[in-house]
C-alpha atoms as a PDB file:
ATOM      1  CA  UNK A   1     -82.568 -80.271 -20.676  1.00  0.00           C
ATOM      2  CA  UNK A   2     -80.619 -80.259 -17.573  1.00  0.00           C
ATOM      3  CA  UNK A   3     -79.690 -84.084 -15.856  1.00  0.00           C
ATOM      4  CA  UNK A   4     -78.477 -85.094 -12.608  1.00  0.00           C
ATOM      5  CA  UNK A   5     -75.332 -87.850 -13.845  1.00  0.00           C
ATOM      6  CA  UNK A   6     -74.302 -89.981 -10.649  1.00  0.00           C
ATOM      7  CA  UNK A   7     -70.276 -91.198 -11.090  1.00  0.00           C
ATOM      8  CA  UNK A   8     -70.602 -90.984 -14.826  1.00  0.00           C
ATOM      9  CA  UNK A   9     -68.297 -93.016 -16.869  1.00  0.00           C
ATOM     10  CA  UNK A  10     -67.127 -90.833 -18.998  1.00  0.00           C
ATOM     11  CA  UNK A  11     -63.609 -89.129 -20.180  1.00  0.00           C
ATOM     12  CA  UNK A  12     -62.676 -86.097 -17.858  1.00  0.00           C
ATOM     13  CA  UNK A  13     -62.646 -83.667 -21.113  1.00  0.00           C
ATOM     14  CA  UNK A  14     -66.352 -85.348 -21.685  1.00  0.00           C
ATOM     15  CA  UNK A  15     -67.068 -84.631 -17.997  1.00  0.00           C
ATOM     16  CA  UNK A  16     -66.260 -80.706 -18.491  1.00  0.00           C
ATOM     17  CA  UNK A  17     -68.675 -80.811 -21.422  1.00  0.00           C
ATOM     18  CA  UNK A  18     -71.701 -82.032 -19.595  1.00  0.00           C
ATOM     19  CA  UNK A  19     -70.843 -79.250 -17.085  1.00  0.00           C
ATOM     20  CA  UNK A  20     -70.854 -76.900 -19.462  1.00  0.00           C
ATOM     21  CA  UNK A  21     -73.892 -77.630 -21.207  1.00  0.00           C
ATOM     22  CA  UNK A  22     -75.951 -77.572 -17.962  1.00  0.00           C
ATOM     23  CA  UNK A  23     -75.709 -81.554 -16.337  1.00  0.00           C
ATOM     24  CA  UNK A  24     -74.849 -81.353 -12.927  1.00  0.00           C
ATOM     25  CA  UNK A  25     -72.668 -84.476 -11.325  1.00  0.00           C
ATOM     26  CA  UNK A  26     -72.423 -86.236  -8.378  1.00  0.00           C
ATOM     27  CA  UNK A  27     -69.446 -87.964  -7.603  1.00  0.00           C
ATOM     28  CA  UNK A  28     -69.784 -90.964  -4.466  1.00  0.00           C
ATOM     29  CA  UNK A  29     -66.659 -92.613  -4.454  1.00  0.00           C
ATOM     30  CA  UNK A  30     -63.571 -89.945  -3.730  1.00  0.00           C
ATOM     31  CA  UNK A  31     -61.250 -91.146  -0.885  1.00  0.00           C
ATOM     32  CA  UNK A  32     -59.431 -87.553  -0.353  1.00  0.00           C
ATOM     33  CA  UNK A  33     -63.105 -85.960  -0.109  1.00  0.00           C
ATOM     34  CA  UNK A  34     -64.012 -88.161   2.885  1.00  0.00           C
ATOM     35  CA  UNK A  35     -60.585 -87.372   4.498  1.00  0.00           C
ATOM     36  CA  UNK A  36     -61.833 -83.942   4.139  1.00  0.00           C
ATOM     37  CA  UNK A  37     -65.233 -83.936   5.540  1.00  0.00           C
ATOM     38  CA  UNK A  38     -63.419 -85.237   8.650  1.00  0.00           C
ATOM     39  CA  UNK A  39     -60.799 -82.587   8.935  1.00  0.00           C
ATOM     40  CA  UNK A  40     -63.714 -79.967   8.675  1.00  0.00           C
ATOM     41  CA  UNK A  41     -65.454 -82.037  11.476  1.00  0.00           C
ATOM     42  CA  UNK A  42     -62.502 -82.096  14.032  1.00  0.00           C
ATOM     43  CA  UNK A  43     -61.653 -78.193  13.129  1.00  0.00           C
ATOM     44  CA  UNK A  44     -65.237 -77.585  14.226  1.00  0.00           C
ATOM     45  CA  UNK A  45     -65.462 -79.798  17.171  1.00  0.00           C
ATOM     46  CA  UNK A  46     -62.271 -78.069  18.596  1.00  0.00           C
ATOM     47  CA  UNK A  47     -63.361 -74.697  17.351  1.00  0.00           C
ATOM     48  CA  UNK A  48     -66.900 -74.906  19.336  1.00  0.00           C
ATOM     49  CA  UNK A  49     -66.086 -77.326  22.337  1.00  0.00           C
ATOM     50  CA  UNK A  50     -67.941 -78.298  23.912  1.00  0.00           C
ATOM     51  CA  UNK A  51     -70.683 -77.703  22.410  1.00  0.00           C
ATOM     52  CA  UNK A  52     -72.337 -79.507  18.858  1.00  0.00           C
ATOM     53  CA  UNK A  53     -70.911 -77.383  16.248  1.00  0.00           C
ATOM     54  CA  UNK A  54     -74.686 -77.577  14.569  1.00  0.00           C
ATOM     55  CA  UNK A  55     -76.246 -76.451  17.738  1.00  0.00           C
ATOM     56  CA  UNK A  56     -73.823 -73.344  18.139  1.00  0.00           C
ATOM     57  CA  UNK A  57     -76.742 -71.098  17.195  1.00  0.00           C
ATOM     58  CA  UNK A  58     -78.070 -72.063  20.612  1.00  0.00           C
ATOM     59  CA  UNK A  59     -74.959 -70.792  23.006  1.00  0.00           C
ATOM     60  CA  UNK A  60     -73.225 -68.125  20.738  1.00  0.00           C
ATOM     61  CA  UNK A  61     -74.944 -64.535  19.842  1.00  0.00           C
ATOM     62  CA  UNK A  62     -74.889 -63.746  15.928  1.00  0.00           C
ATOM     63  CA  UNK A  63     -71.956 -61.198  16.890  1.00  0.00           C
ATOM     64  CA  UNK A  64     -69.900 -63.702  18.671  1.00  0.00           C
ATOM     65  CA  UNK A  65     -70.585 -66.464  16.131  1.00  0.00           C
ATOM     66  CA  UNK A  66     -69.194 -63.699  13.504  1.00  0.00           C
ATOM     67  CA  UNK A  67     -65.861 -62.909  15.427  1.00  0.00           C
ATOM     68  CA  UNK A  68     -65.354 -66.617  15.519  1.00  0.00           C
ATOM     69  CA  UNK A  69     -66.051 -67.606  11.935  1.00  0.00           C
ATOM     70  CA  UNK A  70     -63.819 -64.433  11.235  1.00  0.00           C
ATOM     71  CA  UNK A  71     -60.490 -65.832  12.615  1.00  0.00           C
ATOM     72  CA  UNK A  72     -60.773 -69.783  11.968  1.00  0.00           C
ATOM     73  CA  UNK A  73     -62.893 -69.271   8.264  1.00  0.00           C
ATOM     74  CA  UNK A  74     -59.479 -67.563   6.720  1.00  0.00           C
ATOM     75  CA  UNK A  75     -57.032 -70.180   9.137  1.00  0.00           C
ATOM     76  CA  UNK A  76     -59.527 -73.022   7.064  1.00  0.00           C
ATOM     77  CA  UNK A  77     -58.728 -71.553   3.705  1.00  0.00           C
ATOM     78  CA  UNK A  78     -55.768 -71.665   3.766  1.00  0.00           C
ATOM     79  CA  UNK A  79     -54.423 -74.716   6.359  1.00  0.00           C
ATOM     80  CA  UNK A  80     -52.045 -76.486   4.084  1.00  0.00           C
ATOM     81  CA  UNK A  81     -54.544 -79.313   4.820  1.00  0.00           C
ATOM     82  CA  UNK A  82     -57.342 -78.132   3.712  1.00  0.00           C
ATOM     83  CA  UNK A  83     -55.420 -77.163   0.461  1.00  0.00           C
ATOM     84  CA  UNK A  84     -53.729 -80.469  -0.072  1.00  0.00           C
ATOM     85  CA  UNK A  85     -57.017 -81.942  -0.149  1.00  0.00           C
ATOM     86  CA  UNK A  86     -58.743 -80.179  -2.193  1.00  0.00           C
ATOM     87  CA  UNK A  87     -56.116 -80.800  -4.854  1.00  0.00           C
ATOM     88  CA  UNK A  88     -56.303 -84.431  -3.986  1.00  0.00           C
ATOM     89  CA  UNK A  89     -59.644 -84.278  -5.026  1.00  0.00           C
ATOM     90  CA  UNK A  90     -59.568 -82.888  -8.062  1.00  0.00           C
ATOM     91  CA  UNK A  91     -56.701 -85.352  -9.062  1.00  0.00           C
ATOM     92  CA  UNK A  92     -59.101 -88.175  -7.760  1.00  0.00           C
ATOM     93  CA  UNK A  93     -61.786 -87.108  -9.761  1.00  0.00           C
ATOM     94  CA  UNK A  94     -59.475 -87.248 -13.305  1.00  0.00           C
ATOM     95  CA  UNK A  95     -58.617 -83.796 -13.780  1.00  0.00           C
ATOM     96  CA  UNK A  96     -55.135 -82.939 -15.261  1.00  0.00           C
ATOM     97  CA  UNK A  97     -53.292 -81.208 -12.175  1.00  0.00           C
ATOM     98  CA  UNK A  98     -50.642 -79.525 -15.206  1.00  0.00           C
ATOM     99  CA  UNK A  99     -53.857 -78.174 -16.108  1.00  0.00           C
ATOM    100  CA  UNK A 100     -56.465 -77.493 -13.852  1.00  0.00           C
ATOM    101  CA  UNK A 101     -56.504 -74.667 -11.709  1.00  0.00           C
ATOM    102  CA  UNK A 102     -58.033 -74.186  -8.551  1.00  0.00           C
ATOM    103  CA  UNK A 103     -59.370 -71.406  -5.590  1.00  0.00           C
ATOM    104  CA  UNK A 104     -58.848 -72.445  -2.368  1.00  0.00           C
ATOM    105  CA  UNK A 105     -62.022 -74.199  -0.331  1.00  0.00           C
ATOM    106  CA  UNK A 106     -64.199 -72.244   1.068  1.00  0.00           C
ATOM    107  CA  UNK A 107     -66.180 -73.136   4.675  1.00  0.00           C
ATOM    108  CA  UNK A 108     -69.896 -71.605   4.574  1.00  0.00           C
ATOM    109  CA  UNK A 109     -72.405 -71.938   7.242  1.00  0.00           C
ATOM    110  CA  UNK A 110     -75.902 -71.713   6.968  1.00  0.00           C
ATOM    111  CA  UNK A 111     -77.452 -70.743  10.562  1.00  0.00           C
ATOM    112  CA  UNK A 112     -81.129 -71.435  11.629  1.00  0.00           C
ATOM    113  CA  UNK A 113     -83.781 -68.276  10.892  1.00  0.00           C
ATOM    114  CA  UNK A 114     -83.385 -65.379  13.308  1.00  0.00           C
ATOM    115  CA  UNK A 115     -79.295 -66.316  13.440  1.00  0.00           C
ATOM    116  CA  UNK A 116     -76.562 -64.769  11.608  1.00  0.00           C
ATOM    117  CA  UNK A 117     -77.643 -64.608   8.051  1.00  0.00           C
ATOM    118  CA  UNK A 118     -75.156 -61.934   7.027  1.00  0.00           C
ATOM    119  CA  UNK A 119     -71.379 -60.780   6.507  1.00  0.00           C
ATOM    120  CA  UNK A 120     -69.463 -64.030   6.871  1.00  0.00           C
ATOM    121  CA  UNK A 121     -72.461 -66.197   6.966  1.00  0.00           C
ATOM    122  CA  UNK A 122     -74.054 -64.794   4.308  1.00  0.00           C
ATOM    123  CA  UNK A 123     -77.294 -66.806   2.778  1.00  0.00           C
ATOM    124  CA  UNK A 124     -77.114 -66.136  -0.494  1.00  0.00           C
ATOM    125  CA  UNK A 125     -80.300 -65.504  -2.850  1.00  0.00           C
ATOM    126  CA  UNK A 126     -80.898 -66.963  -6.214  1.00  0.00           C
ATOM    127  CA  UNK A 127     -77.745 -66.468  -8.530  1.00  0.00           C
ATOM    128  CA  UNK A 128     -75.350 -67.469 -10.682  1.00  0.00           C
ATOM    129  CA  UNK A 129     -71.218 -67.086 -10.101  1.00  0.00           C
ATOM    130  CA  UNK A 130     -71.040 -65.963 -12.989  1.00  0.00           C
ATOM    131  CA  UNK A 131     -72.840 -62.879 -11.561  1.00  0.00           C
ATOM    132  CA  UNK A 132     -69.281 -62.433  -9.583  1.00  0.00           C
ATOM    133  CA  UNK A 133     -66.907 -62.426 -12.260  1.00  0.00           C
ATOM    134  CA  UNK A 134     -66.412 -66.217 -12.674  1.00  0.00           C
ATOM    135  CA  UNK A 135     -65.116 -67.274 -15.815  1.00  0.00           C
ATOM    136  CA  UNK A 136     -67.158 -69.435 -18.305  1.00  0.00           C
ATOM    137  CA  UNK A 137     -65.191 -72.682 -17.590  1.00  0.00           C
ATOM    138  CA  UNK A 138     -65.747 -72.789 -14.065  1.00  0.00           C
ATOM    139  CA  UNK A 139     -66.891 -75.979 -12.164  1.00  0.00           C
ATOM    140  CA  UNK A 140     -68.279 -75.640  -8.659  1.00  0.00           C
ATOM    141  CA  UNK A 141     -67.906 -78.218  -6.304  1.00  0.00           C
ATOM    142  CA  UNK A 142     -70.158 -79.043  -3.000  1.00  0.00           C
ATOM    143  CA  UNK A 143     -70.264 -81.033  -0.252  1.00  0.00           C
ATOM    144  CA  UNK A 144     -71.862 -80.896   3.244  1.00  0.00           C
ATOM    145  CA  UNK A 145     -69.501 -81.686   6.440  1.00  0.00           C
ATOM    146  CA  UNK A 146     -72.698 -82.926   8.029  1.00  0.00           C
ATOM    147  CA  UNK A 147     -76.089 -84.936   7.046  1.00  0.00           C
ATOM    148  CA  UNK A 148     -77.987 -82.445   5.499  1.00  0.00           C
ATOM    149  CA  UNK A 149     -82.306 -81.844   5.843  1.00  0.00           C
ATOM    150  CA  UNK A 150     -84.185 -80.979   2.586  1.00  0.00           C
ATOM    151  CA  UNK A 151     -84.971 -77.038   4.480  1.00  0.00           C
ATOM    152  CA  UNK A 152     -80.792 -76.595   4.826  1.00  0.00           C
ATOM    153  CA  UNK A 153     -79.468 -77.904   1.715  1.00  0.00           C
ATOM    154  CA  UNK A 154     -78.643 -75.573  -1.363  1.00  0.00           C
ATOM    155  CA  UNK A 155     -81.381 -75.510  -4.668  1.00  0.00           C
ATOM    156  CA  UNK A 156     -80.966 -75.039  -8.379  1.00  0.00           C
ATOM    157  CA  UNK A 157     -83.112 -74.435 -11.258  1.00  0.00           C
ATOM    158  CA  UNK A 158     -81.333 -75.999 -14.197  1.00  0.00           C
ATOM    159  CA  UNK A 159     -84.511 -74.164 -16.595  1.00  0.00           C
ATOM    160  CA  UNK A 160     -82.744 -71.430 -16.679  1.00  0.00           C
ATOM    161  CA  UNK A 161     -78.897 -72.258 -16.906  1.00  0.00           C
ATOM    162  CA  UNK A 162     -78.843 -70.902 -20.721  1.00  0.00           C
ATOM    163  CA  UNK A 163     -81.695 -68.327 -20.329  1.00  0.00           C
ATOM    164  CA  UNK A 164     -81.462 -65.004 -19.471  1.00  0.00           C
ATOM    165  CA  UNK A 165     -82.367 -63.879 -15.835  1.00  0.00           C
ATOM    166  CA  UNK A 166     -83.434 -60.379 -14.719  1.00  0.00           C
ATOM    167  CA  UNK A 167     -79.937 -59.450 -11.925  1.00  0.00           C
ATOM    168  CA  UNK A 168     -78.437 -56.882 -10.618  1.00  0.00           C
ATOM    169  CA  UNK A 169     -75.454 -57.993 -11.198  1.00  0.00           C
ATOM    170  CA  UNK A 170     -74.496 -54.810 -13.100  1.00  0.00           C
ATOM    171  CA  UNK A 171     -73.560 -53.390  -9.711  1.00  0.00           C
ATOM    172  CA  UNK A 172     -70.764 -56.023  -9.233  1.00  0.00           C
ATOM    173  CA  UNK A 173     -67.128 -55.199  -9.252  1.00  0.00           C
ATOM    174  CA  UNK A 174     -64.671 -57.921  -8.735  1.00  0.00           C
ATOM    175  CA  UNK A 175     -61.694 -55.515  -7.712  1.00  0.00           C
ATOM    176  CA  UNK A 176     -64.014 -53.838  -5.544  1.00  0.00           C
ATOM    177  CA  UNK A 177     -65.114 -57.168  -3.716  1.00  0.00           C
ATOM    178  CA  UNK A 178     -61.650 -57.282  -2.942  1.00  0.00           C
ATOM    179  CA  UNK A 179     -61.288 -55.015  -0.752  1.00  0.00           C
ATOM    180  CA  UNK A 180     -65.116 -55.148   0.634  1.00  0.00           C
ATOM    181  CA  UNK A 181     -63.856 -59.183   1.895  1.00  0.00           C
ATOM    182  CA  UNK A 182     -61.215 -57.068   4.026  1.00  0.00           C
ATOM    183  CA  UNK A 183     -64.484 -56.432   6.756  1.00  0.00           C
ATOM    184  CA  UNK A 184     -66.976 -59.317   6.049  1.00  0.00           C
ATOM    185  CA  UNK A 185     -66.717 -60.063  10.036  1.00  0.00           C
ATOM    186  CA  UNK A 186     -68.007 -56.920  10.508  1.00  0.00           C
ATOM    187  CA  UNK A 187     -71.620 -56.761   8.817  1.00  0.00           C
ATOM    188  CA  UNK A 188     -73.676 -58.804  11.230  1.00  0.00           C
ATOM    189  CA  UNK A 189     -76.900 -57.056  11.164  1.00  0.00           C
ATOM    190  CA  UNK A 190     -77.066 -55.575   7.817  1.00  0.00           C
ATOM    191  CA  UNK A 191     -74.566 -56.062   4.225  1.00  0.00           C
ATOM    192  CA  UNK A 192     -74.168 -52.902   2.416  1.00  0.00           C
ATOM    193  CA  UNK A 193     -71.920 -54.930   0.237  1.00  0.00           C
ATOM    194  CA  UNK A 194     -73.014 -56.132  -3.692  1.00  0.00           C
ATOM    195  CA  UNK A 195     -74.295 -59.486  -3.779  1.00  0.00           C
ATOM    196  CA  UNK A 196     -75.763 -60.102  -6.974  1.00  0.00           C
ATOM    197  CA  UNK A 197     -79.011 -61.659  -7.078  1.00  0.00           C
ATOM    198  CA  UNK A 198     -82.228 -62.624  -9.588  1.00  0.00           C
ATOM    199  CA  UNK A 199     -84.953 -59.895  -9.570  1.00  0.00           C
ATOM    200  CA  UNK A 200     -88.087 -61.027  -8.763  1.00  0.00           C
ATOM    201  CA  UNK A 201     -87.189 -63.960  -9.661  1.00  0.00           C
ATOM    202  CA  UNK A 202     -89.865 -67.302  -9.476  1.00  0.00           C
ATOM    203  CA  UNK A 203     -87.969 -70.450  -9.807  1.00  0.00           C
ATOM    204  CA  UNK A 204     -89.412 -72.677 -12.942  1.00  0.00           C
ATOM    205  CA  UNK A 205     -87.964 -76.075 -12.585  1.00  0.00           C
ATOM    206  CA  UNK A 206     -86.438 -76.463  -8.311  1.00  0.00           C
ATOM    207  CA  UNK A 207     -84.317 -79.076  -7.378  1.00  0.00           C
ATOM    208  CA  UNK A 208     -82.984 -80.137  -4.503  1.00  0.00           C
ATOM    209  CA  UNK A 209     -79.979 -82.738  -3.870  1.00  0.00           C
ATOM    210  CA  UNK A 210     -78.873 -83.759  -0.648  1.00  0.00           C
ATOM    211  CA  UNK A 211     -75.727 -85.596  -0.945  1.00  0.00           C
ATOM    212  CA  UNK A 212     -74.402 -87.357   2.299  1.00  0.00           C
ATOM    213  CA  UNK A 213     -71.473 -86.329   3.860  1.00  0.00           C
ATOM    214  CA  UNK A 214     -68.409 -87.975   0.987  1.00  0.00           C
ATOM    215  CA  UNK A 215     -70.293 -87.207  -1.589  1.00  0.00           C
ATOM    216  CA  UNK A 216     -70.408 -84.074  -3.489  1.00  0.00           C
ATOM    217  CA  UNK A 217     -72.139 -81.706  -6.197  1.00  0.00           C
ATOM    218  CA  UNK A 218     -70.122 -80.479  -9.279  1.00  0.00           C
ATOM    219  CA  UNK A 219     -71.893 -78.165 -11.341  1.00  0.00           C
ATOM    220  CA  UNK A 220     -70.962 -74.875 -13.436  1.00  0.00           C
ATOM    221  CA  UNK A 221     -70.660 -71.473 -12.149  1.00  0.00           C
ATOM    222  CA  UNK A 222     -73.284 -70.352 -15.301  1.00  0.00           C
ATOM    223  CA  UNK A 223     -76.633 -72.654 -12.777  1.00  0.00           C
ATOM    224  CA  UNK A 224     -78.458 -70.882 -11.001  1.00  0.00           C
ATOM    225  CA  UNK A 225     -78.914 -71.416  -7.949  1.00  0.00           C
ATOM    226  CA  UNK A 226     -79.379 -70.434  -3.705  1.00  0.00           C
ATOM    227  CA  UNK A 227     -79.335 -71.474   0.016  1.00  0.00           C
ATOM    228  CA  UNK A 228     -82.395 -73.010   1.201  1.00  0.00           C
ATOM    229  CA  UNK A 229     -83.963 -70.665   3.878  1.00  0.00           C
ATOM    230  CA  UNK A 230     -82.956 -72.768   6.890  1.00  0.00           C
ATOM    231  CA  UNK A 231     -86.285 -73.637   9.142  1.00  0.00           C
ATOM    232  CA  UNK A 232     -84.351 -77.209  10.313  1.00  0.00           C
ATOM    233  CA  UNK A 233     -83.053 -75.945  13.667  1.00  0.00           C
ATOM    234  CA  UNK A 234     -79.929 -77.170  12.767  1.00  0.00           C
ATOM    235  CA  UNK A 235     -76.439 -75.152  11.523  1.00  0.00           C
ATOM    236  CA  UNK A 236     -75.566 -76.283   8.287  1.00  0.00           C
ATOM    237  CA  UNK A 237     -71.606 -76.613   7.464  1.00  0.00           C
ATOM    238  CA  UNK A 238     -70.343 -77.150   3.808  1.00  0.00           C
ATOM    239  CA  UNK A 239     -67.508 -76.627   2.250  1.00  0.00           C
ATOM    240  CA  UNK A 240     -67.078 -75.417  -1.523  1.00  0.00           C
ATOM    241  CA  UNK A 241     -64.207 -74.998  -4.132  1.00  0.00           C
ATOM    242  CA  UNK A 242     -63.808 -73.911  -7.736  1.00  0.00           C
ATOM    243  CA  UNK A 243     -61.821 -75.508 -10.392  1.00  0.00           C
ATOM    244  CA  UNK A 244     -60.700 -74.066 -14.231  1.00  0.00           C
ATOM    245  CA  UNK A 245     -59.472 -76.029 -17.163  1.00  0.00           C
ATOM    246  CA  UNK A 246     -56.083 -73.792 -18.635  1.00  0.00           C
ATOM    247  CA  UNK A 247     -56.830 -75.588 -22.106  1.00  0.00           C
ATOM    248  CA  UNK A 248     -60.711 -74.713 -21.988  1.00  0.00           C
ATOM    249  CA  UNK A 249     -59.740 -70.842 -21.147  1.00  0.00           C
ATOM    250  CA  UNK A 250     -57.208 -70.502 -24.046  1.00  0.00           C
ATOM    251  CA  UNK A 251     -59.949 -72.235 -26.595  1.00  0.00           C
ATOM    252  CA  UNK A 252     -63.110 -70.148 -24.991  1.00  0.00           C
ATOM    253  CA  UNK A 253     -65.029 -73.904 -24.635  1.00  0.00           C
ATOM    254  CA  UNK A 254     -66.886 -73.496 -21.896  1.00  0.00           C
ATOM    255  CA  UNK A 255     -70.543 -72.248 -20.301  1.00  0.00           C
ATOM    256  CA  UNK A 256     -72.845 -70.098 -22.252  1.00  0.00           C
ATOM    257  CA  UNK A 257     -72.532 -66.651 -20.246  1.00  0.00           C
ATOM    258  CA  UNK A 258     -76.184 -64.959 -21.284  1.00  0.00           C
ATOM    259  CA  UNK A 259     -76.605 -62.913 -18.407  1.00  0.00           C
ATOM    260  CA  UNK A 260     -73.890 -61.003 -16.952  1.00  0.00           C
ATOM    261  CA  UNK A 261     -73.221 -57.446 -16.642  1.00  0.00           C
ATOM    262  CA  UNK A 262     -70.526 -57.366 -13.718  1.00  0.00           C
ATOM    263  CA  UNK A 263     -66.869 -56.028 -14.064  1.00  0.00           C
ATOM    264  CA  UNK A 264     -63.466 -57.588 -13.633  1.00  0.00           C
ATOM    265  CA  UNK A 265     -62.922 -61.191 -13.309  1.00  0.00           C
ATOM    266  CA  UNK A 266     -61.573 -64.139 -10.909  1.00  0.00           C
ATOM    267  CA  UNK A 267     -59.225 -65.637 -13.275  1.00  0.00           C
ATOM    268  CA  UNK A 268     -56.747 -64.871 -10.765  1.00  0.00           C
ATOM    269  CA  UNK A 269     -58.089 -66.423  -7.630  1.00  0.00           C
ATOM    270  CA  UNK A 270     -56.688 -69.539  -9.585  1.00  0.00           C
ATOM    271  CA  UNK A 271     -53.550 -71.612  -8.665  1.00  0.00           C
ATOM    272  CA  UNK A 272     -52.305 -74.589 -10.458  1.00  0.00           C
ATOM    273  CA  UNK A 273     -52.866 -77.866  -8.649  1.00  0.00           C
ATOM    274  CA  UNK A 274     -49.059 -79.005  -9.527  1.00  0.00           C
ATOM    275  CA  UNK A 275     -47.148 -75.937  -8.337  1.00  0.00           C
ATOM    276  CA  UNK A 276     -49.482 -73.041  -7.013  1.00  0.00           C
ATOM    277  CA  UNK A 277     -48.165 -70.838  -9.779  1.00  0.00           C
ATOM    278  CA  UNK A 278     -51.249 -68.238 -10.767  1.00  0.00           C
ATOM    279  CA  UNK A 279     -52.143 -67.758 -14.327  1.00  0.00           C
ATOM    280  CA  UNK A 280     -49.406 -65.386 -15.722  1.00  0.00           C
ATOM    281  CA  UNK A 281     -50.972 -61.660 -15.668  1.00  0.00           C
ATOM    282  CA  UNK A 282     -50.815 -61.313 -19.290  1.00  0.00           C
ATOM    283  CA  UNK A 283     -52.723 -64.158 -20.489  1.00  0.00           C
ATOM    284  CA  UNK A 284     -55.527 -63.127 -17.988  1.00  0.00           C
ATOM    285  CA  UNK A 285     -55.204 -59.683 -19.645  1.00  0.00           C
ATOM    286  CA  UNK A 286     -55.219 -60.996 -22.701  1.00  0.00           C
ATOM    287  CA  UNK A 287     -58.458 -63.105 -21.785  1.00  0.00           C
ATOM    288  CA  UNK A 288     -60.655 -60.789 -19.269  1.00  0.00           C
ATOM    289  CA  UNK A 289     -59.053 -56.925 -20.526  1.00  0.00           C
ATOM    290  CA  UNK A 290     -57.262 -54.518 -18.910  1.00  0.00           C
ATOM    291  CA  UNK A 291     -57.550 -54.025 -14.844  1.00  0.00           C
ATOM    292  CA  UNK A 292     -58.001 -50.496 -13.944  1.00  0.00           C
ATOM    293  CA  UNK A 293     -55.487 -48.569 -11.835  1.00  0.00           C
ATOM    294  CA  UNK A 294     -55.067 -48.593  -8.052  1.00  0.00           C
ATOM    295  CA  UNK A 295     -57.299 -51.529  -7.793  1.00  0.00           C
ATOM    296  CA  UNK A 296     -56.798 -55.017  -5.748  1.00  0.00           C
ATOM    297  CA  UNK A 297     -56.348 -57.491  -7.992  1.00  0.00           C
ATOM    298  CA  UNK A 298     -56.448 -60.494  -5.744  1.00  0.00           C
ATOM    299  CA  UNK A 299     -57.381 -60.605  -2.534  1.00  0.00           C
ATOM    300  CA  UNK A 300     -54.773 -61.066   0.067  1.00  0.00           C
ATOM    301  CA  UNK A 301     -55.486 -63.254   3.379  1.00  0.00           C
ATOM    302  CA  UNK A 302     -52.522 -60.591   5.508  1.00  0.00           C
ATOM    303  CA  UNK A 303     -54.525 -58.184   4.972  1.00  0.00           C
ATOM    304  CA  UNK A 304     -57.425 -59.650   5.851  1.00  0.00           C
ATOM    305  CA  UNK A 305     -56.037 -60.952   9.256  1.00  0.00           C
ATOM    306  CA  UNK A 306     -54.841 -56.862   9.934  1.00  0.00           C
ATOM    307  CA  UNK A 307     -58.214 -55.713   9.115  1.00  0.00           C
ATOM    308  CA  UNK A 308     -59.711 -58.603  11.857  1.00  0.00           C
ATOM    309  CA  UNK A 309     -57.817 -57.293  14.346  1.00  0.00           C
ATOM    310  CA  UNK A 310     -58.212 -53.486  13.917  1.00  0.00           C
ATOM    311  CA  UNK A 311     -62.391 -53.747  13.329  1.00  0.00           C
END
């Protein structure tokens, strides 16, 4: 059985084992997250001015919201800010930073029915990351820039973390979402791209957690989970990142993977918190296989930015 743990007191190696076997945590008391919830606020004040960045639905189109998030989502990623505090947090929190790893945050939005719902502001359906190549010793993190409403929060259903779900995730290629992120701006309407999802899938056991704006949700990229379909009226902003353990890689401790058939892997999305040096190439050979040929094997913001201004 699954449990919610609020600021546990427990050993950070301890911590990554209740992740792994399902336990999702809530931390309250991080000083570096609550810097960052207020960076994200004044980058979306200025980016929307003057309008209430979670009334934008109101005065922008779904194409014009889409050619905005386009150029300030990738300047968010990676703003040496918003970088230096997401290893700040991790730090906070306990982990090692000689050996935790980590992606880069990433800003969603989740935009009122009838809004922009695709592309760049995609609402995803029940899933698991796992589904998209994440490794087994992946820990999600989660935490909304403003209050959050129980219809445009984020839900889980910790029955079936260890049991196998009917997916599609067969159709996933990691190398191939590569180069499919090069023109998320431009699927506003309709995305042709593969987003792996539960078939059919009736939730057993939903939860819902609304943590206030400081706090935030850690749980493993094996729960499955989904955006809320968002009837509030209001845009939701949060802002996610994903950690690894080195040592919990190298000794294969980490979430029971029942359920996924998708290719490739984003072991190399992951920089080390003390240096931003990636996992060498041949230990994530060694650990995910062989890459094909003539394939992306990490996604690269430059290109990204060309393909923005060419669409």
């Amino acid at each position: 059985m699954s449990t919610v743990r609020i600021d546990p007191r427990v050993t950070n190696h301890q911590l990554r084992k209740l992740l792994y076997g399902g336990d999702i945590i809530v931390l309250t008391r991080l000083a570096p997250l609550a810097q960052f919830v207020e960076f994200t606020r004044s980058q979306l004040r200025e980016l929307f001015s003057p309008h209430d960045p979670e009334q934008v639905h109101n005065f922008y189109s779904p194409a014009e919201i889409a050619r905005v998030l386009a150029v300030w989502k990738p300047s968010f990623i990676h703003h040496p800010r918003s970088k230096e505090l997401t290893r700040a947090i991790a730090v906070a929190a306990g982990f090692d930073p000689q050996d935790t790893y980590y992606d880069v945050p990433k800003p969603r939005t989740s935009h009122p029915d009838g809004h922009l719902t695709t592309g760049i502001a995609f609402a995803f359906p029940w899933h698991r990351d796992t589904w998209y190549a994440a490794p087994a010793q992946q820990i999600n993190w989660w935490f909304p820039v403003f209050d959050l409403a129980p219809d445009n929060a984020m839900k889980f259903d910790t029955w079936a973390f260890a049991r196998s779900v009917e997916n599609d995730s067969a159709g996933f290629d990691s190398y191939q979402a590569n180069r499919d992120r090069l023109t998320a701006a431009q699927h506003v309407g309709k995305d042709t791209r593969s987003r792996p999802g539960a078939i059919n899938y009736k939730p057993v056991d939903e939860m819902v957690l609304l943590p206030t704006p400081g706090q935030v949700i850690l749980f493993s990229g094996q729960q499955l989970h989904a955006s809320i379909r968002n009837t509030s009226g209001i845009t939701r902003y949060s802002v996610d990142f994903r950690i690894i353990s080195r040592l919990d890689v190298e000794a294969g401790d980490g979430a029971p993977i029942v359920d996924a058939a998708c290719r490739g892997t984003m072991l190399r999305e992951f920089a080390r918190v003390t240096d931003e040096e990636r996992l060498p190439e041949q230990f994530v050979r060694e650990v995910a296989g062989v890459p094909p040929d003539d394939v992306i094997l990490l996604f690269d913001e430059n290109l990204a930015k060309e393909s923005t201004r060419t669409a």
